[in-house]
Every structure is written in C-alpha cells, then in structure tokens.
Protein backbone atom coordinates (compact mmCIF):
# COMPACT_ATOMS: atom_id res chain seq x y z
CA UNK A 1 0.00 0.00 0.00
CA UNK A 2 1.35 3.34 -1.07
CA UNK A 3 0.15 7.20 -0.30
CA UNK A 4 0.24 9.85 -2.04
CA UNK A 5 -0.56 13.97 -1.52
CA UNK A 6 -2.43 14.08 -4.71
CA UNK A 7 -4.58 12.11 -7.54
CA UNK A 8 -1.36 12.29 -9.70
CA UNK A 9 -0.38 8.74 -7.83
CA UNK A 10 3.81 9.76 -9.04
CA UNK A 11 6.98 9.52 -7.03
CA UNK A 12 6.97 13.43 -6.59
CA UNK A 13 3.65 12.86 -4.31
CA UNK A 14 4.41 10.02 -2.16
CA UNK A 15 3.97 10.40 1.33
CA UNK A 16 6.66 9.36 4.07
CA UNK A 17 6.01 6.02 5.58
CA UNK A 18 4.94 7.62 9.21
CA UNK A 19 3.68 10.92 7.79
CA UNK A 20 1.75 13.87 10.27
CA UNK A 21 -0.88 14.90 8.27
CA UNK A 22 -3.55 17.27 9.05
CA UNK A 23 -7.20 16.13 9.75
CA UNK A 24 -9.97 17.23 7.02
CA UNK A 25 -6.45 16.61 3.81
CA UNK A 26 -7.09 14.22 1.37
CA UNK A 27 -4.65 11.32 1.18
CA UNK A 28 -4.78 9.21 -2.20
CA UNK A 29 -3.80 5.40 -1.55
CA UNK A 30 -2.83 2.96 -4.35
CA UNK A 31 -2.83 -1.31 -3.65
CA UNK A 32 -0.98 -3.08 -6.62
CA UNK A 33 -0.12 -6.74 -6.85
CA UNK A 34 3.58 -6.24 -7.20
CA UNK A 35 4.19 -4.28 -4.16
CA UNK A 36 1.88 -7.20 -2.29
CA UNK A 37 4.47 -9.86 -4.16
CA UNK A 38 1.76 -11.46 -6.00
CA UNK A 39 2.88 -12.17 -9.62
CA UNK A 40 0.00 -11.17 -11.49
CA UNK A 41 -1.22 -13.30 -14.94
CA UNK A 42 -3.25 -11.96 -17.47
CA UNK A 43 -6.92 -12.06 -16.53
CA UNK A 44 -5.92 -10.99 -12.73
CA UNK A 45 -7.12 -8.40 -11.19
CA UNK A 46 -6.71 -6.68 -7.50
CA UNK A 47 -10.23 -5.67 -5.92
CA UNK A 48 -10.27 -4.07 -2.24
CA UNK A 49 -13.05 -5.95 -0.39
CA UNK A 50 -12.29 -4.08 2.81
CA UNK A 51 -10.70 -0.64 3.78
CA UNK A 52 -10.60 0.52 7.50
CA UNK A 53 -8.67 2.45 10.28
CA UNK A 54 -7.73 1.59 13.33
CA UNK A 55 -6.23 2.62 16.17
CA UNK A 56 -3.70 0.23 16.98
CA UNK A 57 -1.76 -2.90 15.21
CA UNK A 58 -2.84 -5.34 17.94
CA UNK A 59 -6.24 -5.55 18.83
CA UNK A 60 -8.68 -3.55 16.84
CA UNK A 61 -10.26 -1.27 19.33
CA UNK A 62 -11.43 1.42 17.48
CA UNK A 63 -12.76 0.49 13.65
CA UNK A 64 -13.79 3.18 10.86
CA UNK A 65 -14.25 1.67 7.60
CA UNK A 66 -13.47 3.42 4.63
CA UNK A 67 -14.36 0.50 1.72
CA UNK A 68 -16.93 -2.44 2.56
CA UNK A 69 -17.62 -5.10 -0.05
CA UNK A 70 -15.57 -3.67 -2.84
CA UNK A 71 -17.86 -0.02 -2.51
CA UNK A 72 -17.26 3.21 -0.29
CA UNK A 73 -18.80 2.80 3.19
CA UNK A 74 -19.49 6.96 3.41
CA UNK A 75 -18.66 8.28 0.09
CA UNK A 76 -18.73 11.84 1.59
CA UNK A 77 -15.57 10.70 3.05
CA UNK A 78 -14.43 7.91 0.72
CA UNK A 79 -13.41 7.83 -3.00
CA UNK A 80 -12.65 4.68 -5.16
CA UNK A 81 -11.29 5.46 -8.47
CA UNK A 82 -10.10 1.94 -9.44
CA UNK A 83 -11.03 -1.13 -7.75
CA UNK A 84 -11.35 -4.64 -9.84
CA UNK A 85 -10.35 -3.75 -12.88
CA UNK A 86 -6.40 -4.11 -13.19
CA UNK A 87 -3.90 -5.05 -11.19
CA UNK A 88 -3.61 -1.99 -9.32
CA UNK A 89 -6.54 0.12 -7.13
CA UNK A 90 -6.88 3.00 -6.27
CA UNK A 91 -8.76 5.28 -4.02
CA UNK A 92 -8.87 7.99 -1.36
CA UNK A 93 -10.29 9.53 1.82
CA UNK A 94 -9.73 12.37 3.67
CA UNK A 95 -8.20 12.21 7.53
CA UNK A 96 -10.38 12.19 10.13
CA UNK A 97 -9.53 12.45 13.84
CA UNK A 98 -11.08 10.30 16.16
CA UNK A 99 -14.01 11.12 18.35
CA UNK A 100 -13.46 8.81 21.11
CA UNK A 101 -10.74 10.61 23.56
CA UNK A 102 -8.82 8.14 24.87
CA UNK A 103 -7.90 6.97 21.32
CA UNK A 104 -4.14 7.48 20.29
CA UNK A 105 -3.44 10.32 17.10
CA UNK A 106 -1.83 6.97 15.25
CA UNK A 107 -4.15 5.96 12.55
CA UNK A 108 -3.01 2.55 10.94
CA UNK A 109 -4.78 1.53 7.73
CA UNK A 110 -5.61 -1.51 6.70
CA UNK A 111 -6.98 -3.39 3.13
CA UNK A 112 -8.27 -6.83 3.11
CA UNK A 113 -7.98 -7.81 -0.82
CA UNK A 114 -8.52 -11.04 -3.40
CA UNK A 115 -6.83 -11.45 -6.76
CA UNK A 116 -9.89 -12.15 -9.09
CA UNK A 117 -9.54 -13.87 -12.80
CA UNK A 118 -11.65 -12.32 -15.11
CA UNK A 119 -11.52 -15.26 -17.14
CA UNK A 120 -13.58 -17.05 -14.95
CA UNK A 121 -15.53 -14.53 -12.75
CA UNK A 122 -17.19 -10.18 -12.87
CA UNK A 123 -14.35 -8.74 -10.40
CA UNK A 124 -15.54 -5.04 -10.83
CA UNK A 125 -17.72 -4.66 -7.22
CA UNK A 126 -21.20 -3.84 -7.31
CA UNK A 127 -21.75 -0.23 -5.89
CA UNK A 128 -25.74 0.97 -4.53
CA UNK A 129 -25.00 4.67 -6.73
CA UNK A 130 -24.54 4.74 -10.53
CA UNK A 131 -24.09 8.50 -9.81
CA UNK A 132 -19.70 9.23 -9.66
CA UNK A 133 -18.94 10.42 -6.55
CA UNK A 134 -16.57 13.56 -6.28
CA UNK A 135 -13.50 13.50 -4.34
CA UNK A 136 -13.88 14.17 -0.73
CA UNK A 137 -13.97 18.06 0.19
C-alpha cells in the first residue's frame, strides 16, 4: 500500500512512511499486486473488499471503515477510483480524527484484498449509486 498527496499517484507525491498529516487533507492510496508480491497473470485483477482504520496494530479497538464489499462505506468521506479492474486500485479519503478521547493520534490503515480472474468470474464490485462520486472536500 502506497500514499500519495495528490490524484497524480507519481513519485513526486508520495507520502513518508509515518507521515503527520492534518485532519480534514485528502490522502490518495494505491494497492498493486507487485508491491503485495503477487505475480499477477493476465486475466488478474486486484479488488479491495475491505478498507478501515484503526487505532492500533494489535487488537482492533477502534474500527472506521473506509471500503466495505468492494464499494465506499461513506462516500462523503471515501473515494474509489479503481477497484477490480487491473492489477492496481486506487482510491482515497480524507483524515479524520477520532471522536473517542482516549484513542491514540496513530491511525493505521488496513486493506483486506482477493486477486480475481476475469476469465472465470465479474471482479468489478457492485456499488448501490450509478451517480460518480466527487473526491472528498
């Protein structure tokens, strides 16, 4: 998984590995099947079936999810501009800080994803709006 400042998705906008960033900016994350070490074949494609913050890497205290089922949980907050349909996705949210007090400012985030074959199976997720969403504001 690899963030970026900006829907440009190049080297010039990648974001630090532990970055600060600002609650209510826009951060653009991109999932491909080489980075995950997957060699991909021909008809394979990466789809995001989940998407979520937490607060912590051990027990998952505090959930938000960002992507449920391949679609945008809140897409208010929560833009997917590629998700089944090569072997990269791609899509974005903006920062959020938590409401709950005692919750640390670390946000980790975390994609549960499948390798589909087209050849054999639809991969592109099924999302309740035919309307595009806009990027979160």
């Amino acid at each position: 998984m690899t963030m970026y400042r900006d829907s440009s998705y190049t080297t010039g906008s990648l974001i630090s590995s532990s970055p600060t960033i600002a609650e209510g900016e826009i951060l653009y994350v991109a999932v491909d099947l080489v980075a995950l070490s997957i060699t991909n074949q021909q008809n394979e494609v990466l789809v995001l079936d989940r998407c979520y913050a937490t607060d912590t890497t051990a027990q998952r205290r505090h959930i938000y999810d960002f992507i449920i089922n391949g679609c945008p949980s809140n897409p208010a907050f929560t833009l997917v501009m590629e998700n089944g349909q090569s072997a990269q996705a791609k899509w974005a949210f903006r920062v959020f800080e938590w409401a709950v007090q005692s919750v640390t400012s670390d946000v980790f985030i975390v994609c549960k994803v499948s390798v589909c074959d087209t050849g054999y199976e639809a991969c592109l997720p099924t999302c309740g709006s035919t309307i595009t969403p806009t990027p979160p504001q």
